[in-house]
PDB file of N, CA and C in Angstrom:
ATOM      1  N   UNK A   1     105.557 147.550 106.105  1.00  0.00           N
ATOM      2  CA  UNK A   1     105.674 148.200 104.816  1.00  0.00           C
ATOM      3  C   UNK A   1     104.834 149.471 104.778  1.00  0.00           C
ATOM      4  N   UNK A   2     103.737 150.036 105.170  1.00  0.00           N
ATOM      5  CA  UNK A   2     103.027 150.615 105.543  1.00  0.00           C
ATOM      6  C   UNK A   2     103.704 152.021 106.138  1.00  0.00           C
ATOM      7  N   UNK A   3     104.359 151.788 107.056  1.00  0.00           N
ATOM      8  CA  UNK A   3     104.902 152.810 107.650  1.00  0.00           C
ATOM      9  C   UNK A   3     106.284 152.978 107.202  1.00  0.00           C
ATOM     10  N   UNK A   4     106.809 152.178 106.337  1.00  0.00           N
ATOM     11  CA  UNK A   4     108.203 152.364 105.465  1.00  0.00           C
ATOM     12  C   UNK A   4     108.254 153.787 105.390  1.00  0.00           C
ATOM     13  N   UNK A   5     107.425 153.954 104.116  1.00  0.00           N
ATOM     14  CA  UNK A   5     107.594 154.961 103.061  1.00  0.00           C
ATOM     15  C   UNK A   5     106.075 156.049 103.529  1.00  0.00           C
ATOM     16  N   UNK A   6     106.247 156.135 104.717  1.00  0.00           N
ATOM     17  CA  UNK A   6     104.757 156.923 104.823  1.00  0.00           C
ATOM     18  C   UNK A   6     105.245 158.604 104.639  1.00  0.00           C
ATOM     19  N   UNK A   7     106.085 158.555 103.891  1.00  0.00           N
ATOM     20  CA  UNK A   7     106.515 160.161 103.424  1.00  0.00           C
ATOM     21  C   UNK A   7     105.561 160.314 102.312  1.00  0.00           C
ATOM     22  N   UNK A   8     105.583 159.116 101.333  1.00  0.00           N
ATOM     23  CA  UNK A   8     104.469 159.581 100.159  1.00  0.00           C
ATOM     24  C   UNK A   8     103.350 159.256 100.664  1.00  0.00           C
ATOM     25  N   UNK A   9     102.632 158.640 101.353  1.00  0.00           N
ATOM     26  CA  UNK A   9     101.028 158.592 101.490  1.00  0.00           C
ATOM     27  C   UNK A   9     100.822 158.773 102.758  1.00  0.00           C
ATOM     28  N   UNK A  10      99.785 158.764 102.832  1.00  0.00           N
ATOM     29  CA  UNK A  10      98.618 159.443 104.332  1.00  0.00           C
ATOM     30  C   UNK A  10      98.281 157.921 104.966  1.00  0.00           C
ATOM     31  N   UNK A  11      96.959 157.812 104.560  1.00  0.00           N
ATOM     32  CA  UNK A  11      96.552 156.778 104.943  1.00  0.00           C
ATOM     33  C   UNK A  11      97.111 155.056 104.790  1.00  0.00           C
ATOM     34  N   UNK A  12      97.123 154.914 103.639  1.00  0.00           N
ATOM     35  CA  UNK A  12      97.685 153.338 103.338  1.00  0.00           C
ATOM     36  C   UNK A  12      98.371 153.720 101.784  1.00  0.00           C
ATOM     37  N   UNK A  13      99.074 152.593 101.418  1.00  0.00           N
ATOM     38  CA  UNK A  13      99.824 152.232  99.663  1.00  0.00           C
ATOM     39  C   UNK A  13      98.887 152.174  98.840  1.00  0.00           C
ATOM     40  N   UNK A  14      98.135 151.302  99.367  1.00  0.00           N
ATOM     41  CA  UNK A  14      96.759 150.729  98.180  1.00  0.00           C
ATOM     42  C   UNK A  14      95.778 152.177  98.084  1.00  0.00           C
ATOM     43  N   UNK A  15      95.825 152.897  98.968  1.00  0.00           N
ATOM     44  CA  UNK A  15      94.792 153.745  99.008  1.00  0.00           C
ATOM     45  C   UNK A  15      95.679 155.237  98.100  1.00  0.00           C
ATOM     46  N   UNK A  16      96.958 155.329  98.264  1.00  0.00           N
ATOM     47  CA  UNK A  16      97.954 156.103  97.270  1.00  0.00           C
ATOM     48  C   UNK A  16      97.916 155.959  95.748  1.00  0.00           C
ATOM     49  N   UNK A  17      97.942 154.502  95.731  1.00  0.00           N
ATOM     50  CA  UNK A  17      98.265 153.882  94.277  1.00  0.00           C
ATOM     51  C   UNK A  17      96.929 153.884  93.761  1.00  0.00           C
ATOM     52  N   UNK A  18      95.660 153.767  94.310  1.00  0.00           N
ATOM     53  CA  UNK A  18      94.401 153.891  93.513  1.00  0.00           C
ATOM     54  C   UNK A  18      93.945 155.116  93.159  1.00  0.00           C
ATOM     55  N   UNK A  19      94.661 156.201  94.362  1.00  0.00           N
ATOM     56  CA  UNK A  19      93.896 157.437  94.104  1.00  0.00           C
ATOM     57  C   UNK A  19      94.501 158.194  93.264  1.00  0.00           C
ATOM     58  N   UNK A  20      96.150 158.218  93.140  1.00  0.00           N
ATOM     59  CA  UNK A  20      96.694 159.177  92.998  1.00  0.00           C
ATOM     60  C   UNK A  20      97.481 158.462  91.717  1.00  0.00           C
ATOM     61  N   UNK A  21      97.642 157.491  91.726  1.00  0.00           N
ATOM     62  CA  UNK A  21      98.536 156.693  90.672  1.00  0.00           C
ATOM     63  C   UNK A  21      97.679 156.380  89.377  1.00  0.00           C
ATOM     64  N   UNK A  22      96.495 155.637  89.956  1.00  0.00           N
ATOM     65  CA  UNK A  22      95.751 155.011  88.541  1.00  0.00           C
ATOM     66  C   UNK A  22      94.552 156.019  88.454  1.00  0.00           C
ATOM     67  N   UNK A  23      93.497 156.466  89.327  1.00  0.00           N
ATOM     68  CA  UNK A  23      92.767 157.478  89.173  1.00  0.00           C
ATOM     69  C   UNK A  23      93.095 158.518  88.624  1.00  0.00           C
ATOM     70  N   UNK A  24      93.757 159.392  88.810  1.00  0.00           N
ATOM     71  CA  UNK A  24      94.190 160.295  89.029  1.00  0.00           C
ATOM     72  C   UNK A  24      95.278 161.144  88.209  1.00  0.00           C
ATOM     73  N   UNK A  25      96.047 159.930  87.713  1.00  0.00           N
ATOM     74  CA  UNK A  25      97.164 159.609  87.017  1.00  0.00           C
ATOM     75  C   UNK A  25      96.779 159.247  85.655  1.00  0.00           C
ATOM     76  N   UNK A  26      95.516 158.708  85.881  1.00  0.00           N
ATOM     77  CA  UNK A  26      95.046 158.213  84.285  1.00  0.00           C
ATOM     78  C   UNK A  26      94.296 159.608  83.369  1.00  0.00           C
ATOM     79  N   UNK A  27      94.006 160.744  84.727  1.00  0.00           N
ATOM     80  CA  UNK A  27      93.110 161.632  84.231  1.00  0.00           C
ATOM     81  C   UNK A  27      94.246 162.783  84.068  1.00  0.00           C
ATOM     82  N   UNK A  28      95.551 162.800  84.367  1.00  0.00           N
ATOM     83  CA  UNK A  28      96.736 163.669  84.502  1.00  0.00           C
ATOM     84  C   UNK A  28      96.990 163.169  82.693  1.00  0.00           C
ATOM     85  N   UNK A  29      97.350 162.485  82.764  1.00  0.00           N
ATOM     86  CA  UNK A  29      97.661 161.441  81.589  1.00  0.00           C
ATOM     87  C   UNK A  29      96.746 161.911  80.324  1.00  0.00           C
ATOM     88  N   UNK A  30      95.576 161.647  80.748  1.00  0.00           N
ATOM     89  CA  UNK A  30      94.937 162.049  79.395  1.00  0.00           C
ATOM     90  C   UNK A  30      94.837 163.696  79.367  1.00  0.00           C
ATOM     91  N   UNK A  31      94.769 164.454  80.402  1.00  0.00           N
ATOM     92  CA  UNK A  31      95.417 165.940  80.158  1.00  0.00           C
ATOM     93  C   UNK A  31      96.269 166.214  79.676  1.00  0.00           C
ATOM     94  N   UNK A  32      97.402 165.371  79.674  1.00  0.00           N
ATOM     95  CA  UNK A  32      98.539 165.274  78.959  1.00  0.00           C
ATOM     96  C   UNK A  32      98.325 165.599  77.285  1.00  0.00           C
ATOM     97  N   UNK A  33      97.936 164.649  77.104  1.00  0.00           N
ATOM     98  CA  UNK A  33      97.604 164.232  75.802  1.00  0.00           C
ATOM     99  C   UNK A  33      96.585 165.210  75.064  1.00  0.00           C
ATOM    100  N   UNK A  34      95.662 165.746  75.908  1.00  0.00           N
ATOM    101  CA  UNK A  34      94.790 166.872  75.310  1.00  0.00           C
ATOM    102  C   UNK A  34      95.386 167.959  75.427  1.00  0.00           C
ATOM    103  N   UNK A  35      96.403 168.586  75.947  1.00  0.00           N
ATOM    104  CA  UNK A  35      97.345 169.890  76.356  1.00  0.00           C
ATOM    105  C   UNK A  35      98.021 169.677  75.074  1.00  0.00           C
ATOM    106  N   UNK A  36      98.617 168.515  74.774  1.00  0.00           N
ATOM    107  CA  UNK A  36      99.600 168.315  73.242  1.00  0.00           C
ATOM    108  C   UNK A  36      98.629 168.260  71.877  1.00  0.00           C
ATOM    109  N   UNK A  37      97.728 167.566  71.936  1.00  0.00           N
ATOM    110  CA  UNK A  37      96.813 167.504  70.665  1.00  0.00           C
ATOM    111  C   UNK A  37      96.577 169.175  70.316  1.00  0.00           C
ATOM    112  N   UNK A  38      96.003 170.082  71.782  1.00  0.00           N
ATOM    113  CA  UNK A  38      95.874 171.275  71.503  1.00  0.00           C
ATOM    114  C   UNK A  38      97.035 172.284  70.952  1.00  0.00           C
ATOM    115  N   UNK A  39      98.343 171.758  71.162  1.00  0.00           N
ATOM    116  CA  UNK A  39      99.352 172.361  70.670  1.00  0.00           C
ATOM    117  C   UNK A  39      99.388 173.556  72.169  1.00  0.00           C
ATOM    118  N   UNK A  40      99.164 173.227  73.373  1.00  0.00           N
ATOM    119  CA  UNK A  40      98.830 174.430  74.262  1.00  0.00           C
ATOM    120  C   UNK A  40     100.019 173.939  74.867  1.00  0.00           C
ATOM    121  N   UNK A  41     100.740 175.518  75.472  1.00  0.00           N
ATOM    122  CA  UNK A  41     101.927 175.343  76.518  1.00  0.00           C
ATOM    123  C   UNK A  41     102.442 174.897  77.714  1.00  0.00           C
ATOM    124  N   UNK A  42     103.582 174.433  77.961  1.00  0.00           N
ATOM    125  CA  UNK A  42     103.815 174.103  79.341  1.00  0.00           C
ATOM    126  C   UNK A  42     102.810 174.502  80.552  1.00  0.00           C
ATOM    127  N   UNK A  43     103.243 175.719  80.871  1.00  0.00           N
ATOM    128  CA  UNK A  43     102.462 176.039  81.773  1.00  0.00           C
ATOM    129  C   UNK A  43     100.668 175.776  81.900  1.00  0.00           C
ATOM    130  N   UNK A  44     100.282 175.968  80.717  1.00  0.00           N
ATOM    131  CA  UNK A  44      98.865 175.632  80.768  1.00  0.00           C
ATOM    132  C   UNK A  44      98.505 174.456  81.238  1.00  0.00           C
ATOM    133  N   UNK A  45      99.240 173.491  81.246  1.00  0.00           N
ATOM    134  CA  UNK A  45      99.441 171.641  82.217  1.00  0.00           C
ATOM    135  C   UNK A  45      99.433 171.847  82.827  1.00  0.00           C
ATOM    136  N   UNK A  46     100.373 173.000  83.899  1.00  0.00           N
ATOM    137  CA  UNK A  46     100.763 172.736  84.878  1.00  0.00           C
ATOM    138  C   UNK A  46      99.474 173.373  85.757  1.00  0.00           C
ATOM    139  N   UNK A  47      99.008 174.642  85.409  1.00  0.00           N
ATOM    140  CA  UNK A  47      97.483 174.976  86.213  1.00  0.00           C
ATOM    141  C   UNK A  47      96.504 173.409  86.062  1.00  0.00           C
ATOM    142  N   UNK A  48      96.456 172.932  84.794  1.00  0.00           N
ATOM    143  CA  UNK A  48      95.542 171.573  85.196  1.00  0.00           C
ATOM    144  C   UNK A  48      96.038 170.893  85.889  1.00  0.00           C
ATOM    145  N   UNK A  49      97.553 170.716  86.046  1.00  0.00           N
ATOM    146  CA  UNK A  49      97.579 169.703  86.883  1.00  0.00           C
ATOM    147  C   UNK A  49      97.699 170.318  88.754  1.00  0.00           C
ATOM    148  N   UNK A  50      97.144 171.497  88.960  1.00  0.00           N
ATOM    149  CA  UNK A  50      97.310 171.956  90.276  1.00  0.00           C
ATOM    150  C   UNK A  50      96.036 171.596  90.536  1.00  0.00           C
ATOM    151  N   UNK A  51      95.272 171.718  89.731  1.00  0.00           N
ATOM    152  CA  UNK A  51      93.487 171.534  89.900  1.00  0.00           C
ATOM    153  C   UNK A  51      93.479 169.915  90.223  1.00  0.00           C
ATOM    154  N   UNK A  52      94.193 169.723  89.555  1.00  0.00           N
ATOM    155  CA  UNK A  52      93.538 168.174  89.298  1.00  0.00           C
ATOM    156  C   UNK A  52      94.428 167.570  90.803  1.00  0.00           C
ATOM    157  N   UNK A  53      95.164 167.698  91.120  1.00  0.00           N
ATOM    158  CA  UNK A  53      95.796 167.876  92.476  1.00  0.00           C
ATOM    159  C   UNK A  53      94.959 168.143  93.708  1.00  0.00           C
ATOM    160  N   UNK A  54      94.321 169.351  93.680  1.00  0.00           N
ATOM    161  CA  UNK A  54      93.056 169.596  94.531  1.00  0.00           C
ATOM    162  C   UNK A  54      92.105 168.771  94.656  1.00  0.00           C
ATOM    163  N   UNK A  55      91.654 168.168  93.764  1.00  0.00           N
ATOM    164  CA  UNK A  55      90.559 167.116  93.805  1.00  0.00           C
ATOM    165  C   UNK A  55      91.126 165.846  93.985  1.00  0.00           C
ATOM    166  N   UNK A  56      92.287 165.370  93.810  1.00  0.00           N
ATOM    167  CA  UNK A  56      92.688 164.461  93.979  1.00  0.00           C
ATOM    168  C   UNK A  56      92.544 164.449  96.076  1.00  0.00           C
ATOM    169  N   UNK A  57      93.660 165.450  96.537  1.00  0.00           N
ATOM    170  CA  UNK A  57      93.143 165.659  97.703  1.00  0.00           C
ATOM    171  C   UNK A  57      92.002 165.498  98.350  1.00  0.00           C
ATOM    172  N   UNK A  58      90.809 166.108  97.483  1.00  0.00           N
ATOM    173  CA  UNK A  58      89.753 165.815  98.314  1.00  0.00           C
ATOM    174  C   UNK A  58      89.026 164.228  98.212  1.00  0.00           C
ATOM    175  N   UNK A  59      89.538 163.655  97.038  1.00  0.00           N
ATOM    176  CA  UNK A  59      89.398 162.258  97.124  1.00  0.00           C
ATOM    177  C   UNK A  59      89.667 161.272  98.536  1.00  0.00           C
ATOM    178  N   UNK A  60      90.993 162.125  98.597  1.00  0.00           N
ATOM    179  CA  UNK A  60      91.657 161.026  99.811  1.00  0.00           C
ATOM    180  C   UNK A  60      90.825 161.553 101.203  1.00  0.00           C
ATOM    181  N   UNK A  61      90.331 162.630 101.119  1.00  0.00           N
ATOM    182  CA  UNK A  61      89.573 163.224 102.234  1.00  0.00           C
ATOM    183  C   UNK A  61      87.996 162.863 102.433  1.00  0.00           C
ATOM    184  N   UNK A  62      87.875 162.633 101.348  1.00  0.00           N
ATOM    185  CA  UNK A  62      86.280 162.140 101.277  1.00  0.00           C
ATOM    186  C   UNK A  62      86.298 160.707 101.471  1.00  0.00           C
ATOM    187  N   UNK A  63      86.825 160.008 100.492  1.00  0.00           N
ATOM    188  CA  UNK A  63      86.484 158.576 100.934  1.00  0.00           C
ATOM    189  C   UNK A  63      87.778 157.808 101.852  1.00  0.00           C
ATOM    190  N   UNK A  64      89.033 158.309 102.100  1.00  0.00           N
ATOM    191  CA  UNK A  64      89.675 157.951 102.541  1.00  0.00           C
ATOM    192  C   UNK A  64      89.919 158.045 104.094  1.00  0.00           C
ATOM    193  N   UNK A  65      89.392 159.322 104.613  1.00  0.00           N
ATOM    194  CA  UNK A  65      89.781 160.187 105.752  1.00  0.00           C
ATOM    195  C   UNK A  65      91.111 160.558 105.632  1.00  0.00           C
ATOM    196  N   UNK A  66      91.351 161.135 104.562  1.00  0.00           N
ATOM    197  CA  UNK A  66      92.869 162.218 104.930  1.00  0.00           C
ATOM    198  C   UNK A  66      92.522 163.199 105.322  1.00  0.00           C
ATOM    199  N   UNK A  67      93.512 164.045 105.465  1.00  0.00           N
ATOM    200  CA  UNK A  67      93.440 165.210 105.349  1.00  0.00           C
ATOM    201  C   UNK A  67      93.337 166.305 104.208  1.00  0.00           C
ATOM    202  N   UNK A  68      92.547 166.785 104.042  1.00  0.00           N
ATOM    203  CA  UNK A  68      92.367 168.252 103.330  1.00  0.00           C
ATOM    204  C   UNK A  68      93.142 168.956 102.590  1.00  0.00           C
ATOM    205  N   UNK A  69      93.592 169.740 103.946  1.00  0.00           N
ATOM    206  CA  UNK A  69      94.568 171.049 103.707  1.00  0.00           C
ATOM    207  C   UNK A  69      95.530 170.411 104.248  1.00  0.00           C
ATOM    208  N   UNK A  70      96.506 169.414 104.058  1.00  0.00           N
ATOM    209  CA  UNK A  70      97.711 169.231 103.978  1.00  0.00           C
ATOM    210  C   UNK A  70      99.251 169.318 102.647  1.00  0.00           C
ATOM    211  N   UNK A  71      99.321 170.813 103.137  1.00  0.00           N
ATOM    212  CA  UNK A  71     100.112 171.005 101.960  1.00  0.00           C
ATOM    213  C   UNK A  71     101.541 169.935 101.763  1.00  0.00           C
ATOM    214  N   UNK A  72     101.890 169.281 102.350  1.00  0.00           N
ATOM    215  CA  UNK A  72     102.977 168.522 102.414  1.00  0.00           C
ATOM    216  C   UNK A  72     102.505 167.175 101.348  1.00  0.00           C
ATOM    217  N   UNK A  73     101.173 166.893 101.666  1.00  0.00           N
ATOM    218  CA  UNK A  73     100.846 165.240 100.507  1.00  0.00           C
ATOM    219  C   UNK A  73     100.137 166.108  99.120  1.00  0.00           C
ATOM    220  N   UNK A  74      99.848 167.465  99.395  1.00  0.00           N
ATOM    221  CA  UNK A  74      99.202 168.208  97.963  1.00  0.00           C
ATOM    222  C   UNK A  74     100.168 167.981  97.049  1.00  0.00           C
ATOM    223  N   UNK A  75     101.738 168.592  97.843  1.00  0.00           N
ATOM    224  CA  UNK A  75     103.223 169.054  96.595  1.00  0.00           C
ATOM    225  C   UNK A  75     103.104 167.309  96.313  1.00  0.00           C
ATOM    226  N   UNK A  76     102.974 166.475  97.753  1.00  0.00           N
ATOM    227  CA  UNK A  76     103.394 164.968  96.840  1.00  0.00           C
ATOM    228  C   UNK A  76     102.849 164.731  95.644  1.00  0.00           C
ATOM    229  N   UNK A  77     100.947 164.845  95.667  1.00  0.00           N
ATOM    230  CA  UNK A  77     100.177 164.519  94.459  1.00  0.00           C
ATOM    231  C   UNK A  77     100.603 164.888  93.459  1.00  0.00           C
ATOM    232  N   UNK A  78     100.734 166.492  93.546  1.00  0.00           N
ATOM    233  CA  UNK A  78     101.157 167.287  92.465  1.00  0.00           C
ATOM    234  C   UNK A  78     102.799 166.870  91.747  1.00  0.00           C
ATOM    235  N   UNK A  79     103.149 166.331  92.396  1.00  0.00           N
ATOM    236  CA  UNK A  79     104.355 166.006  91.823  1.00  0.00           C
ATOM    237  C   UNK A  79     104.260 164.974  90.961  1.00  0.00           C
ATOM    238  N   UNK A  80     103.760 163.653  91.675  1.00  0.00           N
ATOM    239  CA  UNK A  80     103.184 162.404  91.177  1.00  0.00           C
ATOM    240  C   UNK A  80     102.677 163.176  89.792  1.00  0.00           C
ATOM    241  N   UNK A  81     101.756 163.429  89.650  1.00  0.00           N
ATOM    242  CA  UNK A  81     100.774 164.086  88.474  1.00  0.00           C
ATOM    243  C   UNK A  81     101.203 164.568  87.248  1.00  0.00           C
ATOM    244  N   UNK A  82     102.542 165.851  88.086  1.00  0.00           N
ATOM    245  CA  UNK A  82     103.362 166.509  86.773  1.00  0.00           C
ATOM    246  C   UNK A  82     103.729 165.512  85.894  1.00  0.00           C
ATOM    247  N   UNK A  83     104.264 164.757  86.813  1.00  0.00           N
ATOM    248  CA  UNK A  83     105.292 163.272  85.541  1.00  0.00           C
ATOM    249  C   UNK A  83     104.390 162.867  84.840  1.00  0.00           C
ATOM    250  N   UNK A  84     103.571 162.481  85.950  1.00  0.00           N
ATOM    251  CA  UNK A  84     102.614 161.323  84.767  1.00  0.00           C
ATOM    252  C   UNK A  84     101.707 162.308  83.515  1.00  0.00           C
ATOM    253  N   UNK A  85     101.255 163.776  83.652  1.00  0.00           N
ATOM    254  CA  UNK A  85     100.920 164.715  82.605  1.00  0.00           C
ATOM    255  C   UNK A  85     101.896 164.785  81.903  1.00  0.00           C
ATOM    256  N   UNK A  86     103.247 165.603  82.161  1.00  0.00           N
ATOM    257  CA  UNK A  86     103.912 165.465  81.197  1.00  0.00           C
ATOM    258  C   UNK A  86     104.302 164.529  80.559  1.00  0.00           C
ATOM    259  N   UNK A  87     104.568 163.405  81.169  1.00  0.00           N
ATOM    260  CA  UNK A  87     104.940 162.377  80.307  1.00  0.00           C
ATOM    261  C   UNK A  87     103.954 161.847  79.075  1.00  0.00           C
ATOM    262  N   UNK A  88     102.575 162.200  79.194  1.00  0.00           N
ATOM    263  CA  UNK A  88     101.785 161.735  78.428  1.00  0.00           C
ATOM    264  C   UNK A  88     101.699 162.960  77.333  1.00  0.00           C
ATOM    265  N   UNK A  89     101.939 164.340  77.690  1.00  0.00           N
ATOM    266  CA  UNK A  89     102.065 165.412  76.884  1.00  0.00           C
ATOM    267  C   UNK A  89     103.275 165.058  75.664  1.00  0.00           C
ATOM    268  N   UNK A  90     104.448 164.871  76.173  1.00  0.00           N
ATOM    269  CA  UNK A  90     105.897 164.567  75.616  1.00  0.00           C
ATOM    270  C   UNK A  90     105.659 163.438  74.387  1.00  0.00           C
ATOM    271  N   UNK A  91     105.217 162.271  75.113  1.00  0.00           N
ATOM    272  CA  UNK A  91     105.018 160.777  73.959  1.00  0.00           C
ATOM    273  C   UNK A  91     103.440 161.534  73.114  1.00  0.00           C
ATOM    274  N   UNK A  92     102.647 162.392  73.126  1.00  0.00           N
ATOM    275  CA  UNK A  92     101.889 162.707  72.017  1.00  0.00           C
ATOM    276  C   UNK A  92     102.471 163.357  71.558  1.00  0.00           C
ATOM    277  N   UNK A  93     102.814 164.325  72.069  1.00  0.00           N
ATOM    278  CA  UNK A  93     103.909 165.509  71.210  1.00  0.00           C
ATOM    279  C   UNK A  93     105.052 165.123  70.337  1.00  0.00           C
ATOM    280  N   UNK A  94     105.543 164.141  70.896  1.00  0.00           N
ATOM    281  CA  UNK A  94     106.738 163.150  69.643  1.00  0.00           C
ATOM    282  C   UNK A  94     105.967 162.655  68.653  1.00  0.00           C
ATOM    283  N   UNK A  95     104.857 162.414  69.466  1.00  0.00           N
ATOM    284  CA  UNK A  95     104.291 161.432  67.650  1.00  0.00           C
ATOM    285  C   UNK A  95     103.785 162.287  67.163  1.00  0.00           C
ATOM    286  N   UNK A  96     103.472 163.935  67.438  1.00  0.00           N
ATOM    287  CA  UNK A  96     102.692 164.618  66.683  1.00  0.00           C
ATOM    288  C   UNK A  96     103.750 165.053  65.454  1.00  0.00           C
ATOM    289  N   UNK A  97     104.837 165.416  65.790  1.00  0.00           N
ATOM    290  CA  UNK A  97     106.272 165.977  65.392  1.00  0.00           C
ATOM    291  C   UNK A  97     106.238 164.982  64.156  1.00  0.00           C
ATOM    292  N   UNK A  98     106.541 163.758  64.468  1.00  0.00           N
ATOM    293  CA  UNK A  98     107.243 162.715  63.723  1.00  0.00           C
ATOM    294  C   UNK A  98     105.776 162.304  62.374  1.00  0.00           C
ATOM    295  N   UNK A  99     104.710 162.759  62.721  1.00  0.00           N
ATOM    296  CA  UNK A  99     103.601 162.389  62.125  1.00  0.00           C
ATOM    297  C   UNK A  99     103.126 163.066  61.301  1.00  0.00           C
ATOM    298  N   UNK A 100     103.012 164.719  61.962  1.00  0.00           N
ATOM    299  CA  UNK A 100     102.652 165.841  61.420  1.00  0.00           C
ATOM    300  C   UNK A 100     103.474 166.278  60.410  1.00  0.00           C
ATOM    301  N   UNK A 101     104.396 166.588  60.563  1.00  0.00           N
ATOM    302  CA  UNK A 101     106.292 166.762  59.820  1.00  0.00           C
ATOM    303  C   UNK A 101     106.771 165.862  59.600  1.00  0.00           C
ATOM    304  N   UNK A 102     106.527 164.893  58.971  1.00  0.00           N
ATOM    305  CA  UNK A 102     107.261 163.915  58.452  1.00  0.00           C
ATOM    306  C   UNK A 102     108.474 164.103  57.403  1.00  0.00           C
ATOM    307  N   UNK A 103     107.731 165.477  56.844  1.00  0.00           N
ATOM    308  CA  UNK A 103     109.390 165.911  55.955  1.00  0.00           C
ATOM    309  C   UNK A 103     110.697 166.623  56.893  1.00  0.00           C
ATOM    310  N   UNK A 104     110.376 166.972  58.251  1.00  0.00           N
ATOM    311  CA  UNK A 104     111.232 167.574  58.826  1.00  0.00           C
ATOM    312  C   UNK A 104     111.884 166.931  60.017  1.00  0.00           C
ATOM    313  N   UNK A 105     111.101 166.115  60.803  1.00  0.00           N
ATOM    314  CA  UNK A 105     111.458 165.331  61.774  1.00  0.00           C
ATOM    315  C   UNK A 105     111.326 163.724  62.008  1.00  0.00           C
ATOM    316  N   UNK A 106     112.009 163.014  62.594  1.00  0.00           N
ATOM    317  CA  UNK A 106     111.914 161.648  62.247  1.00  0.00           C
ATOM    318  C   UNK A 106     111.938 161.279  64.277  1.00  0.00           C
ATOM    319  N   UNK A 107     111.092 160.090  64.323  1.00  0.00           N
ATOM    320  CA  UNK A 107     110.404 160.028  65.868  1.00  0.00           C
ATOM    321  C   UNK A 107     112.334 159.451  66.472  1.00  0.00           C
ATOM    322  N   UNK A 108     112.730 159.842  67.625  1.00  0.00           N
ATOM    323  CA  UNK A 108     113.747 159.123  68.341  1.00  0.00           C
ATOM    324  C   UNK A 108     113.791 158.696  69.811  1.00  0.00           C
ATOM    325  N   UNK A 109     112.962 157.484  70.366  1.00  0.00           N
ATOM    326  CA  UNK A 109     112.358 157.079  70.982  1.00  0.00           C
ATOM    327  C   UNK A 109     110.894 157.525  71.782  1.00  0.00           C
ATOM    328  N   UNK A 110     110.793 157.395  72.175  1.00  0.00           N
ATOM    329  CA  UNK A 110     109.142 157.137  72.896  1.00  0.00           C
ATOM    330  C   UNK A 110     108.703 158.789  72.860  1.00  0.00           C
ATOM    331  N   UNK A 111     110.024 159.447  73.888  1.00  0.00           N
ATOM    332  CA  UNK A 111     109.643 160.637  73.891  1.00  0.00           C
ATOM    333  C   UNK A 111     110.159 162.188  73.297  1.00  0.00           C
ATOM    334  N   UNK A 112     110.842 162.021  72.217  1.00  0.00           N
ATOM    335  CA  UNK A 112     111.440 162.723  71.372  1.00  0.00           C
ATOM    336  C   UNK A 112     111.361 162.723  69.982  1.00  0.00           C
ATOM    337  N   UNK A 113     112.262 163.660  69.083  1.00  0.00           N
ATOM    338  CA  UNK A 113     112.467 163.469  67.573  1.00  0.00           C
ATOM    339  C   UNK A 113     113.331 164.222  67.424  1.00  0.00           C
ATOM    340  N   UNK A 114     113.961 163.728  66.025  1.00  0.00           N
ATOM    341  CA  UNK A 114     115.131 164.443  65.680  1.00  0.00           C
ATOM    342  C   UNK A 114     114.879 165.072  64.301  1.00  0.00           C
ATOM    343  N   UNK A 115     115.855 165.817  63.765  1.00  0.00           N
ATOM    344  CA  UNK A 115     115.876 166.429  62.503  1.00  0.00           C
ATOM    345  C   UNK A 115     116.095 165.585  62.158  1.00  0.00           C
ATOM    346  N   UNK A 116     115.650 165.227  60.590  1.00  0.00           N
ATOM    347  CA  UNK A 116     116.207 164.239  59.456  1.00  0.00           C
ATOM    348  C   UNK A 116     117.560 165.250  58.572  1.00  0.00           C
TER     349      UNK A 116
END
């Protein structure tokens, strides 16, 4: 299993899923959520989440022995990251809509709203 899927990780799964999934992912996540509270734009996520990408890297390099400067598992992190930021940007941003504007918009699932 290990060497299945060794397109997404370097070293091991467990060592992917701690660094980059729940670490990492939890701190993408709550960027998320502070990028939307701020009412701040797309793009402004996306520079945090290149940063936060970088350090994630050096996580796996410091305590893991990855590699560094491997731009091939950076785009992976960074990819991993976008979702999990945006996704946490999107579900605050719906409830801000549906919460804030309650005379104008009504929430339509997790990560949207509609006009009333």
């Amino acid at each position: 299993m290990e060497n299945e899927l060794a397109l997404l990780w370097e070293v091991s799964a467990s060592e992917f899923i701690f660094v980059t999934v729940i670490l990492a992912g939890g701190a993408a996540y709550m960027t998320g959520r502070a990028a939307a509270r701020g009412w701040m734009p797309n793009w402004q996520l996306v520079i945090y989440m290149v940063l936060l990408a970088a350090a994630t890297r050096f996580i796996h390099f410091a305590l893991f022995s990855g590699s560094l400067l491997s731009p091939y598992y950076y785009m992976i992190d960074l990819i991993v990251l976008l979702i999990i930021g945006f996704a946490g940007m999107r579900l605050t941003r719906s409830s801000q809509m549906a919460s804030q504007y309650r005379f104008a918009y009504d929430r339509s699932g997790a990560f949207g709203w509609k006009r009333r």
